[in-house]
Each structure stands twice: as structure tokens, then as C-alpha cells.
Protein backbone atom coordinates (compact mmCIF):
# COMPACT_ATOMS: atom_id res chain seq x y z
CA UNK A 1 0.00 0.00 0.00
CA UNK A 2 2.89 2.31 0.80
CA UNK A 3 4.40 1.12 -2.30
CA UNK A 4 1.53 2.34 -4.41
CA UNK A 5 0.91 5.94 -2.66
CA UNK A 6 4.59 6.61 -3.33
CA UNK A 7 4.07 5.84 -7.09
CA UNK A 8 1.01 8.04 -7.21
CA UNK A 9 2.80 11.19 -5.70
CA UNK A 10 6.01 10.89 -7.80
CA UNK A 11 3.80 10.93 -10.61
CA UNK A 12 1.83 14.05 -9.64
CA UNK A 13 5.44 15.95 -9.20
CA UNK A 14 6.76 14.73 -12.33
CA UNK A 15 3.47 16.47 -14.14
CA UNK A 16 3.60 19.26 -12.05
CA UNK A 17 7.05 19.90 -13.16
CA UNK A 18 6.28 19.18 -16.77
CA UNK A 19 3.51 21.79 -17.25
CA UNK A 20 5.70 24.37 -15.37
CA UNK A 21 8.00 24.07 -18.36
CA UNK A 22 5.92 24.07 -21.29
CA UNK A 23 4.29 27.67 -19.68
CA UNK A 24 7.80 29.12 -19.90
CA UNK A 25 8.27 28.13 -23.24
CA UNK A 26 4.73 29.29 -24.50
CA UNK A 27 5.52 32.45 -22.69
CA UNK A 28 9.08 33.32 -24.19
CA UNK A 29 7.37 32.45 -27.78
CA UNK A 30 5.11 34.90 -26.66
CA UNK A 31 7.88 37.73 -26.16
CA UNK A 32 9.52 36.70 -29.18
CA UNK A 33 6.49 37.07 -31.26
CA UNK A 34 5.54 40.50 -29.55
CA UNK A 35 8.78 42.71 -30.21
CA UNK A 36 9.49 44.43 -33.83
CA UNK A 37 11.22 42.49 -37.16
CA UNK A 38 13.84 45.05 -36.89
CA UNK A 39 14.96 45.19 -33.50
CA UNK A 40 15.10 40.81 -33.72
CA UNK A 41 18.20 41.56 -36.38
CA UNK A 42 19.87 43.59 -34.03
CA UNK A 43 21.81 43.35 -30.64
CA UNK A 44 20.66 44.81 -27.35
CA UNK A 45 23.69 46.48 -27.89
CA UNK A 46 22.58 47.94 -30.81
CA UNK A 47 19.14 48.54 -30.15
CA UNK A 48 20.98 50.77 -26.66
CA UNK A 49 23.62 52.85 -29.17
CA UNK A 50 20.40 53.73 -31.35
CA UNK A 51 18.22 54.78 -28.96
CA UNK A 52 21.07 56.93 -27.25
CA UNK A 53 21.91 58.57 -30.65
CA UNK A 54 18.04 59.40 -30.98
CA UNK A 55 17.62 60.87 -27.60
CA UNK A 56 20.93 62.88 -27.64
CA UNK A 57 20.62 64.53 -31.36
CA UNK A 58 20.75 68.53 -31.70
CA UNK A 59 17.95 70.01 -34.46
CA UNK A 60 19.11 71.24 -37.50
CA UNK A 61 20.12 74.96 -36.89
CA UNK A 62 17.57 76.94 -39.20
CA UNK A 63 19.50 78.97 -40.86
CA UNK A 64 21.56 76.10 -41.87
CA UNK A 65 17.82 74.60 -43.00
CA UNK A 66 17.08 77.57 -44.55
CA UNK A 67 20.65 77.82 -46.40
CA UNK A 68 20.13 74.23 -47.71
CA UNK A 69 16.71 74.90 -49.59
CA UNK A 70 17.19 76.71 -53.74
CA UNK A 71 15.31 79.41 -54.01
CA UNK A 72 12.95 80.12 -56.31
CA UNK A 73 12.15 83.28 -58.48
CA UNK A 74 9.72 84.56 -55.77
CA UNK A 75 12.28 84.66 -53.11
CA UNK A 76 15.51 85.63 -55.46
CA UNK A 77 17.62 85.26 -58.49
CA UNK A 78 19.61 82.18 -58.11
CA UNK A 79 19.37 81.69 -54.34
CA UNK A 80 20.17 85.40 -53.60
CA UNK A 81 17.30 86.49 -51.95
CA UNK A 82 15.36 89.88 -53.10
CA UNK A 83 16.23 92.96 -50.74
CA UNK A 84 19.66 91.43 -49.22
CA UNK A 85 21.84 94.67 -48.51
CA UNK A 86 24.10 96.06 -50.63
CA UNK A 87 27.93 94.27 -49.99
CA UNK A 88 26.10 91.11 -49.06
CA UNK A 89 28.50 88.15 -50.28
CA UNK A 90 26.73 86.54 -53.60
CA UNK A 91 27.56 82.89 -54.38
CA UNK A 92 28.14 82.24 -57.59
CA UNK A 93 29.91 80.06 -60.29
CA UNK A 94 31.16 82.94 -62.24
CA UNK A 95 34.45 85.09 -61.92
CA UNK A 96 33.72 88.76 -60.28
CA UNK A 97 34.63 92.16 -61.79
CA UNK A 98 36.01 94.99 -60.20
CA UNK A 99 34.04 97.76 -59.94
CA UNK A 100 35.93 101.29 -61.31
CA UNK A 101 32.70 102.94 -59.82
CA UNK A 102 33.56 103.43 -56.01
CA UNK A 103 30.47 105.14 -55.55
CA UNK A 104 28.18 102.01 -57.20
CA UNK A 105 26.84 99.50 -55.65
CA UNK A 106 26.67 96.93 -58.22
CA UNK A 107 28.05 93.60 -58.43
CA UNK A 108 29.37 92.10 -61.34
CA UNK A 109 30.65 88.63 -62.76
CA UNK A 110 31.35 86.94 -66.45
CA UNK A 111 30.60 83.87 -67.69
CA UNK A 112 29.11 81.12 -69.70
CA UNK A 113 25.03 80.76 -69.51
CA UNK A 114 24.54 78.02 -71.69
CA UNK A 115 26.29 78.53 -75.17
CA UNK A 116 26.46 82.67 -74.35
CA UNK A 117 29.88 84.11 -72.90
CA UNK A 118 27.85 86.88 -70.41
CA UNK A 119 28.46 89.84 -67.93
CA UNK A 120 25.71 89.66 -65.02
CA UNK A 121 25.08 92.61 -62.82
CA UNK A 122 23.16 92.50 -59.43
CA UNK A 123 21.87 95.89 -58.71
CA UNK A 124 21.02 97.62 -55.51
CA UNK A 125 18.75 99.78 -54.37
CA UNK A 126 17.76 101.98 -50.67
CA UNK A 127 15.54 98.82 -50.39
CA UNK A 128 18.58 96.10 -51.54
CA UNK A 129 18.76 93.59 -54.18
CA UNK A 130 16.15 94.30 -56.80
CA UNK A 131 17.62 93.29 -60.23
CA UNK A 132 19.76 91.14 -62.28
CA UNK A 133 20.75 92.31 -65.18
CA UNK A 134 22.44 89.83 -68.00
CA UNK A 135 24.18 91.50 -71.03
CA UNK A 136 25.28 88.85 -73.73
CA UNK A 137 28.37 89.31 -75.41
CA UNK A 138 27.69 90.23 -79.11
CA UNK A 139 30.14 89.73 -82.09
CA UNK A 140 27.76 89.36 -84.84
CA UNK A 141 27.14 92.08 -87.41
CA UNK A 142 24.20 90.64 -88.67
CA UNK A 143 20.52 91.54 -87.88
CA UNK A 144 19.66 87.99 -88.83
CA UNK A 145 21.49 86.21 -87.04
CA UNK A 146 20.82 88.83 -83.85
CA UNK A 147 17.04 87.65 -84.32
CA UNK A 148 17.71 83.81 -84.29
CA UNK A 149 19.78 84.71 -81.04
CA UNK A 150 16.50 86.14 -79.59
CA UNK A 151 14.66 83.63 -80.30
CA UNK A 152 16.44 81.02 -78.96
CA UNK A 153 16.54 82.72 -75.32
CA UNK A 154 12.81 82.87 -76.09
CA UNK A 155 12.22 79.63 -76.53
CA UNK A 156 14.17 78.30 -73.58
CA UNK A 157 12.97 80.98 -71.29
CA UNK A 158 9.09 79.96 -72.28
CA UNK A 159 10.15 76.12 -72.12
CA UNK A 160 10.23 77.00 -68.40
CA UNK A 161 8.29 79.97 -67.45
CA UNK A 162 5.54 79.21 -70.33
CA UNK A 163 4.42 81.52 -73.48
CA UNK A 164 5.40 85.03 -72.72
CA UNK A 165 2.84 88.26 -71.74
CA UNK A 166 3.40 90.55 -74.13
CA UNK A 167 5.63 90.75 -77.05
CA UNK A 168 7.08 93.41 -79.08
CA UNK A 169 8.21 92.95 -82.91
CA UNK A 170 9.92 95.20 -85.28
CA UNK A 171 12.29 94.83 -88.06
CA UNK A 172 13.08 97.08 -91.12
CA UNK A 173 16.28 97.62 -93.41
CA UNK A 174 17.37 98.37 -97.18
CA UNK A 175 18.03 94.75 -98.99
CA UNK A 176 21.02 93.19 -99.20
CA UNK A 177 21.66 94.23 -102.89
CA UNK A 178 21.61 97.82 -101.83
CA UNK A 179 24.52 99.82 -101.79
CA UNK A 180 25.49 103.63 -101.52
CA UNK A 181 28.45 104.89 -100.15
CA UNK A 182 26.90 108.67 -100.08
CA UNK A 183 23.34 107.10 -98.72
CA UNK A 184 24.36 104.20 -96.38
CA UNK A 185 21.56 102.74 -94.24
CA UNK A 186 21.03 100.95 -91.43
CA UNK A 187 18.84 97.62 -90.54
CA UNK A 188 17.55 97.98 -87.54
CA UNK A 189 15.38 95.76 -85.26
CA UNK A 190 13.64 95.90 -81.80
CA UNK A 191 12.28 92.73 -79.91
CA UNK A 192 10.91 92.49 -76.25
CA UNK A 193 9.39 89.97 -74.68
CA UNK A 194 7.69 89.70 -70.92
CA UNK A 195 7.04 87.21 -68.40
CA UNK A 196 5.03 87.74 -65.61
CA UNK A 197 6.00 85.54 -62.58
CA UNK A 198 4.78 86.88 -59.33
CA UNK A 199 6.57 88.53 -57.39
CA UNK A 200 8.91 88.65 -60.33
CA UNK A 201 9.27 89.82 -63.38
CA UNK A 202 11.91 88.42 -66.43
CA UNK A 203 12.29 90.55 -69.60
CA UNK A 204 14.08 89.72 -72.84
CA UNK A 205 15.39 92.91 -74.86
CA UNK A 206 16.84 92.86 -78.29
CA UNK A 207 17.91 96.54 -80.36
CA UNK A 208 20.02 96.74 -83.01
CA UNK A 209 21.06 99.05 -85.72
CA UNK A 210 23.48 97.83 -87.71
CA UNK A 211 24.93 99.51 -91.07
CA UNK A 212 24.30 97.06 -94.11
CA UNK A 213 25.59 96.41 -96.35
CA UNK A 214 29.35 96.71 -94.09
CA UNK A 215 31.43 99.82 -95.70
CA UNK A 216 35.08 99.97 -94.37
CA UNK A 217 34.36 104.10 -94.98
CA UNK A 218 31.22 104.40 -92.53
CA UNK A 219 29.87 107.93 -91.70
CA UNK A 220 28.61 106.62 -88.35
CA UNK A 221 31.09 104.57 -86.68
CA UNK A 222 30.09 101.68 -84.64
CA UNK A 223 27.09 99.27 -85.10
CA UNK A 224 24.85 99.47 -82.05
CA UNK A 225 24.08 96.35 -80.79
CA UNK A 226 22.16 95.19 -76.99
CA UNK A 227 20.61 91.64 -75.90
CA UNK A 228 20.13 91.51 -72.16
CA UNK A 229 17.81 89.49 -70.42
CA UNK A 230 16.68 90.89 -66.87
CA UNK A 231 15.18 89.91 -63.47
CA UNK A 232 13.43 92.13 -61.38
CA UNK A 233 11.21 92.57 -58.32
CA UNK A 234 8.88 95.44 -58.49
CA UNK A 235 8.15 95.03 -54.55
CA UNK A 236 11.91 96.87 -54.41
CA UNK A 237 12.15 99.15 -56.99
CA UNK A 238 12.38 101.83 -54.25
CA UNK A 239 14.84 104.85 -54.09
CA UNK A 240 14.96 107.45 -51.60
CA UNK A 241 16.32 109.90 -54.39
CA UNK A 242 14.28 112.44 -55.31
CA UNK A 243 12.74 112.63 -58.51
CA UNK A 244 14.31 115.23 -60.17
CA UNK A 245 12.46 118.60 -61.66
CA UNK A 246 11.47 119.11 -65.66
CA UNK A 247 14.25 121.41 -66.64
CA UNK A 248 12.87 124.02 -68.83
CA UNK A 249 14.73 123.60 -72.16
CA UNK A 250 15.75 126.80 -74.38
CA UNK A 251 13.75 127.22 -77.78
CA UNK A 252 15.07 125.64 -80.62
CA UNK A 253 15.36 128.70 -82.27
CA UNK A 254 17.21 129.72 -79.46
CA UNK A 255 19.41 127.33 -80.56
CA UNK A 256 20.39 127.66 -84.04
């Protein structure tokens, strides 16, 4: 009898024992199951080093936020912002020119914009930057050829900013197969075109007057000759010169 009582309580405490273990294991699946993919593929020494980096990381200065982001036409030209000072430092790809002008303000640097060799000029006013002016470099002698020019920069400036405004057109000149050395004339043509861009505003400007046929005896010297494109912010156009007074010219036949 004492035999038998024995068996039955070394059985209970062997299945005691057994059920003890399988909750542990259930239970450690359990945890397993409940923590994230990632943190499984990494170390508790790694998960530490990760969350210390987190909680000890500085923000981003601002200005270095603000420094970081391009800026568009309504904040600038070319990520100098509209109404920065005069003297402020302009960062820029192309070589500067010194000024001969002590008592401008201007800044100006040469180039290559694309295929045109160019002389840009950020100007100043009482209320800071307010344009940039672009003068291409000209060696043609041809009206023609002065036109095609334009309408190149057209076409790539509307490829970005869309059709332009307004437009102005106008082109005249003797032909080709004229030719007076007493009675020389001059081709001549105007084009402007304008794109509205709030805040901004970009203008393309062609004039030319150019003697043709070429004479190596002209009576005018010098072919006149200007292609600029400009950028501008009306908001700064502001000067605190004053306008000055109509000056009351003498009669021309006071004159001669």
C-alpha cells in the first residue's frame, strides 16, 4: 500500500514539473512574437547605441535649414534672396569684376550661360537687391542672325516659365543688294518679350542698328548692338532719391 501511494505522488510531481516548463516556453514564444522584425536583427547592444543617438541629437540649426533649400524666383535670383543689402557676399559660379565705380553698388561677374559668354550685374537699391541684369556678349554684325539669337533665349525661357505676356516685334532695313556709299543705311530691329511671374518679373530685350551692307568708310562709326535678359522685383524698386524737376529747355530757335 505504501508502495503504491509513493508511485502516485512521484507521478503528480513529475506532471507538475512538466507543465511548469511548457508555460515558460509558451511564454518566451510569446515575447519573441511581440517585439518588432527590426529590433530581432539587431543586438541589445545595438538597439541601446540607437536609442542613445536618438535621444541625444541637436535640431538642425535653421538657418543652416534655410541655407540648404534653392530658391525660387519669388524669393531671389539664383538663391540670392530679393532685398539682401548692398555688400552682401553673392555665391556664384562665375568670376567677379572689379568695380571702377567706387560710388556704385553693383556687383558684377562673367561667364558662360549656356552657349552665351555673359556679364551679369546684381543691382542695388535703398531697399537692396532688386535686379539682375544679363548682357550677352555680341560679335555678330548681322541683324539675322541677332534675331535667331532672340529667339532662342525665347524659346528656352518659355520652355520654363511658359508663353510670354506681351511681345514686341519690329524689323526694317534696305536689302542686301543695296549699296550707296553717299546714302548708307542701317537695318535695324527691336524685340521684347515679358514674363510675368509673381513677385517677379523676367524681360528679354533685343535693339540693333546695324549699317548694311558693311562699308570699311562708314559715316557713323560703330554698329549698335544690346541683348540683355533681366530679373526684377517690383516690390523693391524703391529709391529714396528724389525725382528730379522738368528742366525748362531753351527754344530751338534759341538754338540755331
Amino acid at each position: 500500500m505504501r508502495q503504491l501511494i509513493s508511485t502516485l505522488l512521484l507521478s503528480a510531481l513529475l506532471f507538475s514539473q512538466e507543465n511548469s516548463v511548457q508555460q515558460d516556453t509558451v511564454s518566451q514564444a510569446t515575447d519573441i512574437e511581440s517585439q518588432p522584425i527590426d529590433s530581432l536583427s539587431q543586438s541589445p547592444g545595438q538597439q541601446d547605441a540607437e536609442i542613445n543617438t536618438n535621444d541625444s541629437a541637436q535640431p538642425e540649426p535653421v538657418n543652416q535649414i534655410l541655407s540648404s533649400v534653392p530658391l525660387g524666383l519669388d524669393s531671389g535670383y539664383k538663391g540670392f534672396a530679393w532685398g539682401s543689402p548692398s555688400g552682401s557676399a553673392i555665391s556664384t559660379i562665375f568670376s567677379p569684376i572689379a568695380n571702377k565705380d567706387t560710388a556704385s553698388t553693383d556687383q558684377s561677374f562673367t561667364g558662360m550661360l549656356g552657349l552665351d559668354s555673359v556679364i551679369v550685374k546684381y543691382t542695388f537699391a535703398d531697399s537692396g537687391f532688386w535686379k539682375a541684369e544679363i548682357d550677352f556678349v555680341i560679335n555678330e554684325n548681322v541683324v539675322e542672325n541677332l534675331v535667331s539669337k532672340f529667339r532662342r533665349l525665347e524659346k528656352n525661357i518659355s520652355q520654363v516659365y511658359g508663353p510670354p505676356k506681351t511681345t514686341k516685334q519690329q524689323e526694317s532695313g534696305p536689302s542686301i543688294a543695296y549699296s550707296d556709299i553717299f546714302d548708307q543705311k542701317y537695318a535695324t530691329a527691336f524685340y521684347r518679350s515679358k514674363w510675368a511671374i509673381a513677385p517677379a518679373v523676367v524681360e528679354l530685350y533685343l535693339n540693333a542698328s546695324i549699317l548694311q551692307p558693311s562699308s570699311d568708310l562708314p559715316i557713323f562709326s560703330d554698329s549698335y548692338k544690346v541683348l540683355k535678359l533681366v530679373y526684377y522685383n517690383p516690390d523693391y524698386m524703391h529709391s529714396s532719391q528724389p525725382v528730379p524737376e522738368p528742366e525748362n529747355l531753351p527754344s530751338i530757335f534759341d538754338i540755331y
